[in-house]
PDB file of N, CA and C in Angstrom:
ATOM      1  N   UNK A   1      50.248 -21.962  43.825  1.00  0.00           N
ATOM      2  CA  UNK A   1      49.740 -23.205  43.305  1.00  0.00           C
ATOM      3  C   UNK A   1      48.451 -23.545  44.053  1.00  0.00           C
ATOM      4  N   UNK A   2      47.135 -24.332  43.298  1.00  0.00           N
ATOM      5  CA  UNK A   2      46.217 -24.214  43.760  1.00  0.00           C
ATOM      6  C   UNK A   2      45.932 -25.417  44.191  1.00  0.00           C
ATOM      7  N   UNK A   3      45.097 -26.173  45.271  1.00  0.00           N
ATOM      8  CA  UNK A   3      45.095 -27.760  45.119  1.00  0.00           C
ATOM      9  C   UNK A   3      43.683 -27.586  45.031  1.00  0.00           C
ATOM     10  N   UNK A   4      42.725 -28.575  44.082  1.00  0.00           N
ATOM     11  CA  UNK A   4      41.510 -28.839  44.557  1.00  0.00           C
ATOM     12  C   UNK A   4      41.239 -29.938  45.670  1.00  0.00           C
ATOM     13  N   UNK A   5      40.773 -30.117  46.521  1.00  0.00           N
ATOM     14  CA  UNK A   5      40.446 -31.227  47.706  1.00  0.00           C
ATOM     15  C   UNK A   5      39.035 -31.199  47.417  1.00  0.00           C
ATOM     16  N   UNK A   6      38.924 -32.900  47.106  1.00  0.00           N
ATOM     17  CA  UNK A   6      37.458 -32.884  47.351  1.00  0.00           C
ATOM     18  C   UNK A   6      37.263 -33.599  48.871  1.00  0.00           C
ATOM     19  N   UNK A   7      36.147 -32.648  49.530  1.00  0.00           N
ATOM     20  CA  UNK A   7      35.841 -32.775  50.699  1.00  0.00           C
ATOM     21  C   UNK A   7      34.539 -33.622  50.836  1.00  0.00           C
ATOM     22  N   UNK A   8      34.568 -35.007  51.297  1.00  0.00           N
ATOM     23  CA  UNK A   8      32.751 -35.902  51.798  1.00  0.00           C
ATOM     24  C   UNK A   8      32.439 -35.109  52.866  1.00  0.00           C
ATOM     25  N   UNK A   9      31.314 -34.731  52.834  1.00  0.00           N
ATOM     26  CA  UNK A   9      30.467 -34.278  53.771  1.00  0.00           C
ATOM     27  C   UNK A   9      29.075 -34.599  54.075  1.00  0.00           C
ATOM     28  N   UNK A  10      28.824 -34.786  55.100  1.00  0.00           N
ATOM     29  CA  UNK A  10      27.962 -35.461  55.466  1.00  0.00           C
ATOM     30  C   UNK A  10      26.257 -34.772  55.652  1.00  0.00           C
ATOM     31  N   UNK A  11      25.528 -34.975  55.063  1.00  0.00           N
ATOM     32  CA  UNK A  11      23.634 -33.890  55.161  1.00  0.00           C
ATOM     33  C   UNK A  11      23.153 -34.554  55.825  1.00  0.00           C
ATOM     34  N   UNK A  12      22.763 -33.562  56.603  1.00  0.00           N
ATOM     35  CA  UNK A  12      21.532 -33.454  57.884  1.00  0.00           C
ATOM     36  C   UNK A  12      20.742 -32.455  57.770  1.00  0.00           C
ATOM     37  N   UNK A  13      19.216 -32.509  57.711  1.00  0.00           N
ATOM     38  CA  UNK A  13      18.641 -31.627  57.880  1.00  0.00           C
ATOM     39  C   UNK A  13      18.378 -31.332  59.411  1.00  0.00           C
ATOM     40  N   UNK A  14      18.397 -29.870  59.396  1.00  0.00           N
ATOM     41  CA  UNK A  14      18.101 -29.594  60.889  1.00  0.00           C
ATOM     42  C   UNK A  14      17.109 -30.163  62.137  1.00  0.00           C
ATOM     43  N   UNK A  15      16.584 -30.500  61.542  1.00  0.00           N
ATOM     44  CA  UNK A  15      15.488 -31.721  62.071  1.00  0.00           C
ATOM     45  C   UNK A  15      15.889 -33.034  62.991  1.00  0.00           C
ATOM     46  N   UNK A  16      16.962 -33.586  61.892  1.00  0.00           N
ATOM     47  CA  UNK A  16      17.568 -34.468  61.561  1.00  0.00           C
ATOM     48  C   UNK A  16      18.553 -34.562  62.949  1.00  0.00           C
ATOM     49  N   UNK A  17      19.608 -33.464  63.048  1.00  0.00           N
ATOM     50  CA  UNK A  17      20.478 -33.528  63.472  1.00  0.00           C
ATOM     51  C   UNK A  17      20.085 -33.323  64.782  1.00  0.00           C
ATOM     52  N   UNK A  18      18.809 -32.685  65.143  1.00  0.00           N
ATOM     53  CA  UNK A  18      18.112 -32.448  66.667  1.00  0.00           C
ATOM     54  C   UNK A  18      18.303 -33.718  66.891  1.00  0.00           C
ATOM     55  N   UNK A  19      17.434 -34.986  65.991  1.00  0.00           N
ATOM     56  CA  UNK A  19      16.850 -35.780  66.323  1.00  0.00           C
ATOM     57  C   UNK A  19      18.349 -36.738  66.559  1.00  0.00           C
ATOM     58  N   UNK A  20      19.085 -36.728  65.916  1.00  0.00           N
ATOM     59  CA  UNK A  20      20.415 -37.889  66.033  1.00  0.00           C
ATOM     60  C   UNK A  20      21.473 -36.903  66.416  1.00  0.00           C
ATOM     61  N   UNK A  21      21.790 -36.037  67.556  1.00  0.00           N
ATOM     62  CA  UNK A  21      22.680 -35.162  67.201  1.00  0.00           C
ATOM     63  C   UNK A  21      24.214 -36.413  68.049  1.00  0.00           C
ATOM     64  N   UNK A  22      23.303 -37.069  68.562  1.00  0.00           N
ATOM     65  CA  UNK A  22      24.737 -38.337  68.785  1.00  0.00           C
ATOM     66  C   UNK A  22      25.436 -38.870  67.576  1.00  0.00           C
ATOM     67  N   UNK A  23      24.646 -39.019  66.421  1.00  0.00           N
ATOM     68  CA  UNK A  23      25.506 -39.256  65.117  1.00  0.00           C
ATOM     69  C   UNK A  23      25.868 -38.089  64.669  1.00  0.00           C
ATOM     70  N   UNK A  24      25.133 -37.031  64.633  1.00  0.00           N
ATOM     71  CA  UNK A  24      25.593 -36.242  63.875  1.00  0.00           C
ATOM     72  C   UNK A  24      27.326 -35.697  64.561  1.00  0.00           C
ATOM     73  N   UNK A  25      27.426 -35.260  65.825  1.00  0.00           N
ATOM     74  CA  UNK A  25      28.744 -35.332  66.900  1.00  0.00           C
ATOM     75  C   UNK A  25      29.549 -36.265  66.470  1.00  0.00           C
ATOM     76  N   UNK A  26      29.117 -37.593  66.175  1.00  0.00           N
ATOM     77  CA  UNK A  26      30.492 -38.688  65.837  1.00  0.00           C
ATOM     78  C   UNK A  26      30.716 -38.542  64.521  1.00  0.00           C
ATOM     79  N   UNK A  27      29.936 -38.296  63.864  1.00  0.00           N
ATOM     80  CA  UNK A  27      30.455 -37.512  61.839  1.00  0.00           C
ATOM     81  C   UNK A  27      31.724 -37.104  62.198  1.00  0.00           C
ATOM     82  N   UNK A  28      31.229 -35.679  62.768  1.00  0.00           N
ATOM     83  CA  UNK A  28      31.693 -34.413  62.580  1.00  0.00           C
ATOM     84  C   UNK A  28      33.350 -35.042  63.246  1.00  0.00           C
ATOM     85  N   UNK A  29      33.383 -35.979  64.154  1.00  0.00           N
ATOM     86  CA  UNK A  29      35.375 -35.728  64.294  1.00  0.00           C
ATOM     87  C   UNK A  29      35.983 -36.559  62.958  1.00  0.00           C
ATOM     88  N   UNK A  30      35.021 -36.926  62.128  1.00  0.00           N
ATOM     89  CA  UNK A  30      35.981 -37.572  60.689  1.00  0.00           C
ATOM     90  C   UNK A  30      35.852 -36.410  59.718  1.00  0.00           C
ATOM     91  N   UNK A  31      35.007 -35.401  59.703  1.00  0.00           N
ATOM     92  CA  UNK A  31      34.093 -34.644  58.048  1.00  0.00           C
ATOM     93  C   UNK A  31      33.141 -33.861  58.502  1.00  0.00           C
ATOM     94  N   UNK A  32      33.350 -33.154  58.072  1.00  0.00           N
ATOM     95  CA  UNK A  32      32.440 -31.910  58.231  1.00  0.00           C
ATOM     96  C   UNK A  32      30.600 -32.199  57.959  1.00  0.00           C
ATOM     97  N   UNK A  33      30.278 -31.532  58.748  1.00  0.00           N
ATOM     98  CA  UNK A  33      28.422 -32.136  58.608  1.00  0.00           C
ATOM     99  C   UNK A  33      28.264 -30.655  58.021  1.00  0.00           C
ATOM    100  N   UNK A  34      26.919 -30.904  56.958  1.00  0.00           N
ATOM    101  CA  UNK A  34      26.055 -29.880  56.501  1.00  0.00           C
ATOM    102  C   UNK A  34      24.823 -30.089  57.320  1.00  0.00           C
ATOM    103  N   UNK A  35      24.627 -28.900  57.181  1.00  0.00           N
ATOM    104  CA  UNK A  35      23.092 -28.951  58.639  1.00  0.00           C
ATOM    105  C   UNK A  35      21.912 -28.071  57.372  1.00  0.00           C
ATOM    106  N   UNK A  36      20.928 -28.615  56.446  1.00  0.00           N
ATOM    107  CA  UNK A  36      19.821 -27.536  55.731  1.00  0.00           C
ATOM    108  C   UNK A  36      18.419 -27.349  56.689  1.00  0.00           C
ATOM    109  N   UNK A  37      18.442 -25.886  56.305  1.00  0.00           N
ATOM    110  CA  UNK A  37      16.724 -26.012  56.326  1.00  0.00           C
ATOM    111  C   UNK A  37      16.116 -25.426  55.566  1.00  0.00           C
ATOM    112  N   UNK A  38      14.925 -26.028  55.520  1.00  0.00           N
ATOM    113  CA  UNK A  38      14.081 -25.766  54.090  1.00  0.00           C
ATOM    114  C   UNK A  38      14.793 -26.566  52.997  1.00  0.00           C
ATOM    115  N   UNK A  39      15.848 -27.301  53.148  1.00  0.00           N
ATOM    116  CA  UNK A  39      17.023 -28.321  51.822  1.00  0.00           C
ATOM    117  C   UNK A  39      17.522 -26.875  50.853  1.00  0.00           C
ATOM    118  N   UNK A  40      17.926 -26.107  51.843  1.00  0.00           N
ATOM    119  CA  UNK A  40      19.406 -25.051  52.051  1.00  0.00           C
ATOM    120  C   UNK A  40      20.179 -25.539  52.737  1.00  0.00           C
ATOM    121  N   UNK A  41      21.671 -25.139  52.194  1.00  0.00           N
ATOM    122  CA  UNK A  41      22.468 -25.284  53.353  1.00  0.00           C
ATOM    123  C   UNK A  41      22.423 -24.217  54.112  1.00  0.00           C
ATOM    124  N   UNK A  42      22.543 -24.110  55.833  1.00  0.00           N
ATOM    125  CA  UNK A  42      22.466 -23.405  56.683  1.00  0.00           C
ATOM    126  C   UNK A  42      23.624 -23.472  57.895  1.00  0.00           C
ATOM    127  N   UNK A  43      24.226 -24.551  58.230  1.00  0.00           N
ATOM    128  CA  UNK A  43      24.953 -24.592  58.984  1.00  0.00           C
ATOM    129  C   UNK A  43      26.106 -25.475  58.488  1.00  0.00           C
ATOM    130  N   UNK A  44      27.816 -25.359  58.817  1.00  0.00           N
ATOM    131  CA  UNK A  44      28.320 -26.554  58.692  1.00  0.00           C
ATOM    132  C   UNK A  44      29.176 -27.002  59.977  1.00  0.00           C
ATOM    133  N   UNK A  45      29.144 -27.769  60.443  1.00  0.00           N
ATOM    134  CA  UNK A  45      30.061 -28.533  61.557  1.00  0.00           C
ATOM    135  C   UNK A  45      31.053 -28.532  61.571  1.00  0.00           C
ATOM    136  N   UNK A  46      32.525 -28.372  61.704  1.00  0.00           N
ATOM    137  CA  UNK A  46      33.668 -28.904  61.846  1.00  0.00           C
ATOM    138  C   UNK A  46      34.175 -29.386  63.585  1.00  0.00           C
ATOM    139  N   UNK A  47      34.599 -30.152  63.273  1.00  0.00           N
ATOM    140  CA  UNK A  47      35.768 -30.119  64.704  1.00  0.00           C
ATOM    141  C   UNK A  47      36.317 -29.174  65.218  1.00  0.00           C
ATOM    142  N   UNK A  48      36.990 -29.476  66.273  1.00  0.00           N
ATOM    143  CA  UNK A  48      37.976 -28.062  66.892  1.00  0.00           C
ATOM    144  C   UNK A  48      39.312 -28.029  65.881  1.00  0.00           C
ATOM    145  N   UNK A  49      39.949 -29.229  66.030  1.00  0.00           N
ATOM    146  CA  UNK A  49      40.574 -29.663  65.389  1.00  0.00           C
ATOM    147  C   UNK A  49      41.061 -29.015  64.019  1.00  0.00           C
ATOM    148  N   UNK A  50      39.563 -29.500  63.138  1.00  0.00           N
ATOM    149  CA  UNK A  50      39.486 -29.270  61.787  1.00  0.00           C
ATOM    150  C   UNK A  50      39.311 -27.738  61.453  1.00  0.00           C
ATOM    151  N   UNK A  51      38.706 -26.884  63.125  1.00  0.00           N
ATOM    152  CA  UNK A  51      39.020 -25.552  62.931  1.00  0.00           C
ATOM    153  C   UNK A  51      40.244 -24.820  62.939  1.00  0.00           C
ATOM    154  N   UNK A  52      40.973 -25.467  64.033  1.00  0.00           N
ATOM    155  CA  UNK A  52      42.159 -24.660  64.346  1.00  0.00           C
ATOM    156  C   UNK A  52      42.904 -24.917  63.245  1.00  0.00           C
ATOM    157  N   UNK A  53      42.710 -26.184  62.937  1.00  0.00           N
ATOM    158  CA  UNK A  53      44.024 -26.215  60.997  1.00  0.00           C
ATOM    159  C   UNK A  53      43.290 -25.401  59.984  1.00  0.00           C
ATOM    160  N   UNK A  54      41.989 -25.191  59.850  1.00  0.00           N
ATOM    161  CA  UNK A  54      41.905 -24.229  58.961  1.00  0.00           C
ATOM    162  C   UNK A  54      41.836 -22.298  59.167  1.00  0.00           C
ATOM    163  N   UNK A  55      42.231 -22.356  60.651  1.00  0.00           N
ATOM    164  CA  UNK A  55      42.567 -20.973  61.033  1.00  0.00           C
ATOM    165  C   UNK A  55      43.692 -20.727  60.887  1.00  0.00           C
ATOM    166  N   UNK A  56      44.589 -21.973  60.773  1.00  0.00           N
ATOM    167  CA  UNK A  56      46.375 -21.619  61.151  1.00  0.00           C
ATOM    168  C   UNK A  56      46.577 -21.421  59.365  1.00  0.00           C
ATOM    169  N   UNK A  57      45.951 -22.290  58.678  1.00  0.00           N
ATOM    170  CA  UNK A  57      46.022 -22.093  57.123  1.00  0.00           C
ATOM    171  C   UNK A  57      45.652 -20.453  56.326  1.00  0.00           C
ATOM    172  N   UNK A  58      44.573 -20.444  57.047  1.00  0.00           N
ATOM    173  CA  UNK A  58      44.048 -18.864  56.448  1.00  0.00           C
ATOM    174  C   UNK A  58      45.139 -17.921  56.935  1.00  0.00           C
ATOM    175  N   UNK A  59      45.899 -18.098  58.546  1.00  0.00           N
ATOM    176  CA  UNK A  59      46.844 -17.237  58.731  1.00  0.00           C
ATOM    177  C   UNK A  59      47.920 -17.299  58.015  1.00  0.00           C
ATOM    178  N   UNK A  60      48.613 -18.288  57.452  1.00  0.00           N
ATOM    179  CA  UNK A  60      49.300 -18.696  56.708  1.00  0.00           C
ATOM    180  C   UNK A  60      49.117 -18.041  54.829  1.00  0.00           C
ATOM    181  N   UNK A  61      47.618 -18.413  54.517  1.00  0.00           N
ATOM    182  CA  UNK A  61      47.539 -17.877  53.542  1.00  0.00           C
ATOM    183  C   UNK A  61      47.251 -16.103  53.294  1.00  0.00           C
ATOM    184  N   UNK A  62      46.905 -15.550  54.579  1.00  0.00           N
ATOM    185  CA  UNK A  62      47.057 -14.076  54.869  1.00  0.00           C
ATOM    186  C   UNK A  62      48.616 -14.018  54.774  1.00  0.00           C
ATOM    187  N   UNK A  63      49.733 -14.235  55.633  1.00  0.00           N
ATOM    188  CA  UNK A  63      50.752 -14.100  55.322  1.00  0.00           C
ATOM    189  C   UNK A  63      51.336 -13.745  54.245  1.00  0.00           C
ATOM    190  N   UNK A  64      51.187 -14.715  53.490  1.00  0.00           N
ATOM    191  CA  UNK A  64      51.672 -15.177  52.080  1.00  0.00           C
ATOM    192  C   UNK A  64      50.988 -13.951  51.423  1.00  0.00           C
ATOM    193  N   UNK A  65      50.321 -13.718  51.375  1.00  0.00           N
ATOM    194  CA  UNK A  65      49.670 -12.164  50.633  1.00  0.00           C
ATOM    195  C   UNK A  65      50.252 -10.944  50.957  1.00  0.00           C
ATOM    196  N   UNK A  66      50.594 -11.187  52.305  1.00  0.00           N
ATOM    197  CA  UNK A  66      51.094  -9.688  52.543  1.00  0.00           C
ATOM    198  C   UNK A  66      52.711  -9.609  51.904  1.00  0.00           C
ATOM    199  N   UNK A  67      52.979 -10.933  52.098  1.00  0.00           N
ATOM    200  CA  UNK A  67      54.744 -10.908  51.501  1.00  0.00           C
ATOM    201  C   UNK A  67      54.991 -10.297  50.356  1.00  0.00           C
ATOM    202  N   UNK A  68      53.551 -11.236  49.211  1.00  0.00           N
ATOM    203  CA  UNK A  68      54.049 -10.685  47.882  1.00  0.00           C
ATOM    204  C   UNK A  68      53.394  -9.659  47.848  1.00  0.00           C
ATOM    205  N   UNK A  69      52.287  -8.961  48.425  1.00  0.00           N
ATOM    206  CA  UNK A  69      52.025  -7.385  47.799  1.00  0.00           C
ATOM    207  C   UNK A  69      53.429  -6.907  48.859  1.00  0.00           C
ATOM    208  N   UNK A  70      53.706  -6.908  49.828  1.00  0.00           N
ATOM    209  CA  UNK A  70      55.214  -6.009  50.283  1.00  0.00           C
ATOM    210  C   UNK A  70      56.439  -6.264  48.758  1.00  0.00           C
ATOM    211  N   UNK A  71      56.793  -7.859  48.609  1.00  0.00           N
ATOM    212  CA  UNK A  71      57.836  -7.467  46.998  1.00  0.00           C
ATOM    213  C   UNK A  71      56.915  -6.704  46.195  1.00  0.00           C
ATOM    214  N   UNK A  72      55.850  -6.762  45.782  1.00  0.00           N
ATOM    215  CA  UNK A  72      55.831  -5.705  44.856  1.00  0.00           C
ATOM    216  C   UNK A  72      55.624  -4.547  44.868  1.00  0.00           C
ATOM    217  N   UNK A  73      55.643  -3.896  46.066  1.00  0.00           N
ATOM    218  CA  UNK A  73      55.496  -2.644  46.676  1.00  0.00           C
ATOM    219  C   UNK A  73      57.455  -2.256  46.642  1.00  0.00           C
ATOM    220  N   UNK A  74      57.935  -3.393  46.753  1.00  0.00           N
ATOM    221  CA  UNK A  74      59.400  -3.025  47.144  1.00  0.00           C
ATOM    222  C   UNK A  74      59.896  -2.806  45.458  1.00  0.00           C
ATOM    223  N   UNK A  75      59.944  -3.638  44.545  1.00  0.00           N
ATOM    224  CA  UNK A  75      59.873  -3.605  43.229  1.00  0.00           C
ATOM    225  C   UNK A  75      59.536  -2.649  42.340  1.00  0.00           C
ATOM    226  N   UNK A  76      58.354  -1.558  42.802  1.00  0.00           N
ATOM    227  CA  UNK A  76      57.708  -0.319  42.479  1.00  0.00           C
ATOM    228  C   UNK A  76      58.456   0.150  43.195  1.00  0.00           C
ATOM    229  N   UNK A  77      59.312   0.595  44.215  1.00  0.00           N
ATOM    230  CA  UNK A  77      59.535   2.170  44.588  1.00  0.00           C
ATOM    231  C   UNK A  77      60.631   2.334  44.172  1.00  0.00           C
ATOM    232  N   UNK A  78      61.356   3.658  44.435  1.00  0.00           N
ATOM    233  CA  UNK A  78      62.780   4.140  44.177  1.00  0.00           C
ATOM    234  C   UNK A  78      63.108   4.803  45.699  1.00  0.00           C
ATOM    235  N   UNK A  79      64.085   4.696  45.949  1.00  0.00           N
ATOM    236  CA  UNK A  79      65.156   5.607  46.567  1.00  0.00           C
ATOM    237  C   UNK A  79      65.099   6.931  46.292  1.00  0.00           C
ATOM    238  N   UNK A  80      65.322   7.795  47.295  1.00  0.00           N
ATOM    239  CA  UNK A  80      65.523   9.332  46.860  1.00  0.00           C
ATOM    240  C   UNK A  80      66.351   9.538  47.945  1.00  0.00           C
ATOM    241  N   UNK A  81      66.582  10.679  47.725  1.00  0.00           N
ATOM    242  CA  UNK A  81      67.833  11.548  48.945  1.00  0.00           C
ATOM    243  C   UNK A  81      67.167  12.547  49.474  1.00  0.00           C
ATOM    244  N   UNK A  82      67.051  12.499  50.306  1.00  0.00           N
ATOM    245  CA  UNK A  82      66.630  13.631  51.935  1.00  0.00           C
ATOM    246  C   UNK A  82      66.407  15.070  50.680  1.00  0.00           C
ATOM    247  N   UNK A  83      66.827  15.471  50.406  1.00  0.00           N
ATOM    248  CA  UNK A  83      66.954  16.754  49.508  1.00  0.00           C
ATOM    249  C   UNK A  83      65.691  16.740  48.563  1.00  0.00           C
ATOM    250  N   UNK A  84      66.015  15.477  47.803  1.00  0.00           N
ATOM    251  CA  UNK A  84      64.718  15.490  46.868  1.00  0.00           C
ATOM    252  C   UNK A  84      63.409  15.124  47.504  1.00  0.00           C
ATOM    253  N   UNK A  85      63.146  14.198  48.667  1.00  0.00           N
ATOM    254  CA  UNK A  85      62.625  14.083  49.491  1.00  0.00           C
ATOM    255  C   UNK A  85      61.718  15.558  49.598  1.00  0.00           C
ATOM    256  N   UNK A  86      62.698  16.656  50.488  1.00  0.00           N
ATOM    257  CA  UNK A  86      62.522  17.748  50.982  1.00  0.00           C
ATOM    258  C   UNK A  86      61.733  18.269  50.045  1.00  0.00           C
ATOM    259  N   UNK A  87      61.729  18.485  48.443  1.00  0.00           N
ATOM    260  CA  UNK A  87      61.770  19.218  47.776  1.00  0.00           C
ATOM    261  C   UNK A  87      60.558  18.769  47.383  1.00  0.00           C
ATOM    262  N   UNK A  88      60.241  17.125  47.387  1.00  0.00           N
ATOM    263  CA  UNK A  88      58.652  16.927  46.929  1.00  0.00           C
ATOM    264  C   UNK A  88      57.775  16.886  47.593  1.00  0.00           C
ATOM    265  N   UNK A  89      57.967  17.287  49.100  1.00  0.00           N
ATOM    266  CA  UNK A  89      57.457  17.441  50.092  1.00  0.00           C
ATOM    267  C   UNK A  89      57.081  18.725  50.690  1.00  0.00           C
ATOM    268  N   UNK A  90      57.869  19.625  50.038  1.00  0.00           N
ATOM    269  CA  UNK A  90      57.664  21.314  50.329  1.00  0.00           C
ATOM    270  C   UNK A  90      58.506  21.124  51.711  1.00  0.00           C
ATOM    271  N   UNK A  91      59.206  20.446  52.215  1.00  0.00           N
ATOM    272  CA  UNK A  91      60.264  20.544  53.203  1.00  0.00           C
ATOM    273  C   UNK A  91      59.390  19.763  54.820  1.00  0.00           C
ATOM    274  N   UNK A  92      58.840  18.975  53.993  1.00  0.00           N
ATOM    275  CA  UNK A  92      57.903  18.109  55.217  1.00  0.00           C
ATOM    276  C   UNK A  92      59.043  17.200  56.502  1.00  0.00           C
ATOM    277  N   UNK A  93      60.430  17.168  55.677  1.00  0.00           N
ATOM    278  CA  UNK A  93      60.983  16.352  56.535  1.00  0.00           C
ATOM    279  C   UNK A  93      61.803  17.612  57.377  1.00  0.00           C
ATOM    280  N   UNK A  94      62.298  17.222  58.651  1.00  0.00           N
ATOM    281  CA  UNK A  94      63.078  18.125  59.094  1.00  0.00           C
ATOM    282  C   UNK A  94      64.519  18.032  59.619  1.00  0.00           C
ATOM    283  N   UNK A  95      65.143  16.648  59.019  1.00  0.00           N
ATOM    284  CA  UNK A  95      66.336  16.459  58.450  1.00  0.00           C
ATOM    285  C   UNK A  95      67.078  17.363  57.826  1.00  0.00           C
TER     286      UNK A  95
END
């Protein structure tokens, strides 16, 4: 299931954020700052905070990937017996 979150974020041009980086620091522990240059985005801010929950999430959502490609890896295979094993193997096992 997917959620959309809309995220406020706050623009600073790099300039900008030299020049106020005391505001730009107190943003950043509510919302993420965009930092442009040239009016690109180039940099974005988060917290420690707001990093470590979105590192523990990505590990979380890595997880979750490996689970379901493992069921469907488990779902695709069959069972065989040491013999047939042997036999599609040219005798690779030494059972």
């Amino acid at each position: 299931m997917s959620k959309l979150v809309k995220i406020a974020i706050q623009i600073y041009t790099l300039t900008d954020a030299r020049n106020q980086h005391g505001e730009v620091f107190d943003k950043v522990t509510t919302e993420p700052v965009l930092l442009t240059k040239q009016s690109l985005p180039s940099y974005v801010i988060i917290s420690a905070q707001s990093y470590e929950k979105l590192i523990h999430r990505l590990k979380e959502l890595e997880d979750m990937l490996l689970g379901q490609s493992a069921e469907v890896a488990l779902t695709q295979s069959k069972m065989v017996s040491i013999e047939v094993f042997n036999i599609c193997t040219g005798g690779f096992s030494s059972w």
